[in-house]
Protein backbone atom coordinates (compact mmCIF):
# COMPACT_ATOMS: atom_id res chain seq x y z
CA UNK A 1 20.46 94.67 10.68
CA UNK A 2 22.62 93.91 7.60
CA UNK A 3 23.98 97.50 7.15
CA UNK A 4 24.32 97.98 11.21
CA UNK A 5 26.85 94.63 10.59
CA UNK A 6 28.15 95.95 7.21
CA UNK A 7 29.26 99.22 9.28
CA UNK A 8 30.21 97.84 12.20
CA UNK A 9 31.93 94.21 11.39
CA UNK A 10 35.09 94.92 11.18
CA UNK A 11 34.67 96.62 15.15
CA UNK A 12 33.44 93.41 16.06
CA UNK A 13 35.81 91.35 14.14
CA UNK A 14 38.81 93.17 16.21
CA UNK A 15 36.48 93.05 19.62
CA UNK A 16 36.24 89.35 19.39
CA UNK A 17 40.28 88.95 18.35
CA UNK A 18 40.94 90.61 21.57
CA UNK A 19 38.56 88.46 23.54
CA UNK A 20 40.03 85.17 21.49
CA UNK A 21 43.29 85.98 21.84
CA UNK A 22 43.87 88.12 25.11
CA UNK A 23 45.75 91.37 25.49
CA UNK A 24 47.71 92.34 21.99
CA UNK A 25 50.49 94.76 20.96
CA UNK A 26 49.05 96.80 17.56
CA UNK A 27 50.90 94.78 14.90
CA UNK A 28 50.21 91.19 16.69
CA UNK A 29 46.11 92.28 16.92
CA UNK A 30 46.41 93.30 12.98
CA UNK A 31 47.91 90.27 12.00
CA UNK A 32 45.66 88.06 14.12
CA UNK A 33 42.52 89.94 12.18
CA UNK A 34 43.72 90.28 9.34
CA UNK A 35 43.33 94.33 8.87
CA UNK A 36 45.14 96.60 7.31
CA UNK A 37 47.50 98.51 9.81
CA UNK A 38 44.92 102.09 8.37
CA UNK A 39 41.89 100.36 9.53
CA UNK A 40 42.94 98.77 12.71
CA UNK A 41 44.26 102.39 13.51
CA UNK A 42 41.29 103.97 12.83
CA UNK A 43 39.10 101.21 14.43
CA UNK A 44 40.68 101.52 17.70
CA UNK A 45 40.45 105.28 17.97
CA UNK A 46 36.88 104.44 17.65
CA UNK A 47 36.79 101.41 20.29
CA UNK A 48 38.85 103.31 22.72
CA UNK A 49 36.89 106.35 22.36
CA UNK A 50 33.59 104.88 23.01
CA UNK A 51 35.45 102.42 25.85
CA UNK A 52 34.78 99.10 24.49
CA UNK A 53 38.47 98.61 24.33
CA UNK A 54 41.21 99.63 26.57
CA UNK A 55 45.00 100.12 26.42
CA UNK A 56 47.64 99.80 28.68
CA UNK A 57 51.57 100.56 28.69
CA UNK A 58 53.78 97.89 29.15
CA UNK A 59 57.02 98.26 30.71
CA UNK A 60 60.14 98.04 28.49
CA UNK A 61 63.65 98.74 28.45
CA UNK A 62 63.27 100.23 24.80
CA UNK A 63 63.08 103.67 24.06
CA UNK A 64 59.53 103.20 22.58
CA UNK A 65 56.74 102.24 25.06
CA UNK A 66 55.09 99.41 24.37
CA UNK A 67 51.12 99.24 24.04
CA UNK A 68 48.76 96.62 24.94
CA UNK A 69 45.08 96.63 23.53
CA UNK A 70 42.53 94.36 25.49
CA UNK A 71 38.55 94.48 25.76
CA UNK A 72 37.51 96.47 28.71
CA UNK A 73 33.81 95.52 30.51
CA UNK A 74 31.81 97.68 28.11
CA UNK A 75 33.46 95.72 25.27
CA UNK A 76 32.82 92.55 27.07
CA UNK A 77 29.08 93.00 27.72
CA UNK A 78 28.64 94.47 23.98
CA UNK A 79 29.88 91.25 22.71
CA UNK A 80 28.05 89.05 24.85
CA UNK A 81 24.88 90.55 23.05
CA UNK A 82 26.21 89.82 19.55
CA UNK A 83 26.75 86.35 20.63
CA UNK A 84 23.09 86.00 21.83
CA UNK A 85 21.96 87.12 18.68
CA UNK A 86 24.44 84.88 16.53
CA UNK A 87 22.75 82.12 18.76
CA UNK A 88 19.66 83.10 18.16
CA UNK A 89 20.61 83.58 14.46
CA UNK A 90 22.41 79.52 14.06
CA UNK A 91 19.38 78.38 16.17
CA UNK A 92 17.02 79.54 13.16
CA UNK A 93 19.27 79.65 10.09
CA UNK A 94 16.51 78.25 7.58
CA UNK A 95 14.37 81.90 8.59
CA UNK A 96 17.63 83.87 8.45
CA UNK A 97 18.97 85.83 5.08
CA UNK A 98 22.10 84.32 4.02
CA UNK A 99 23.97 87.54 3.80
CA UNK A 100 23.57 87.92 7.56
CA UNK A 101 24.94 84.45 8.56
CA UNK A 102 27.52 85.02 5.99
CA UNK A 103 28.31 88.17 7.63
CA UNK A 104 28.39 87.18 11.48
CA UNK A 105 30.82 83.96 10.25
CA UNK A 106 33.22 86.52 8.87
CA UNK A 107 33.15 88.08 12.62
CA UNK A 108 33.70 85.02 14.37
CA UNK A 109 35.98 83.47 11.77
């Protein structure tokens, strides 16, 4: 469990932003997880790949089309299993490894 969540907390991290905080533009979602603009790139490559996230155009004047990033279904339903186990997890915290909780706070944070 530990090293699926050392691998894969950062994914969440930016999942639960976009669930938080509704549908964001690239720069607004790294600011509002607090990711480098490398990561977040490479993060939702990964996300939109696998269709846990989605993105949609928004319409502009500019000459540059604006992006919008928000959690898609698949994304929805993945998180609603970390949450069970994060309640699961808070509901028996004396049996749990620190490093764990320590690890699903940063995700929720």
């Amino acid at each position: 469990m530990i090293t699926a969540l050392d691998r894969r907390s950062k994914h969440l991290r930016l999942m639960a932003t976009l669930r938080q905080k509704g549908p964001l533009r690239f720069l607004a979602l790294q600011k509002a997880a607090s990711l480098h603009a490398p990561e977040v790139d490479r993060i939702l490559k990964e996300l939109l790949r696998d269709g846990l996230v989605l993105a949609r155009t928004v319409p502009s004047r500019a000459s540059t089309v604006p992006v919008e990033y928000f959690l898609g279904k698949k994304g929805l339903l993945h998180l609603g299993g970390v949450d069970a186990y994060r309640a699961y997890f808070v509901h028996h915290r004396d049996q749990v490894d620190a490093r764990v909780m320590e690890q699903l706070d940063q995700i929720y944070a």
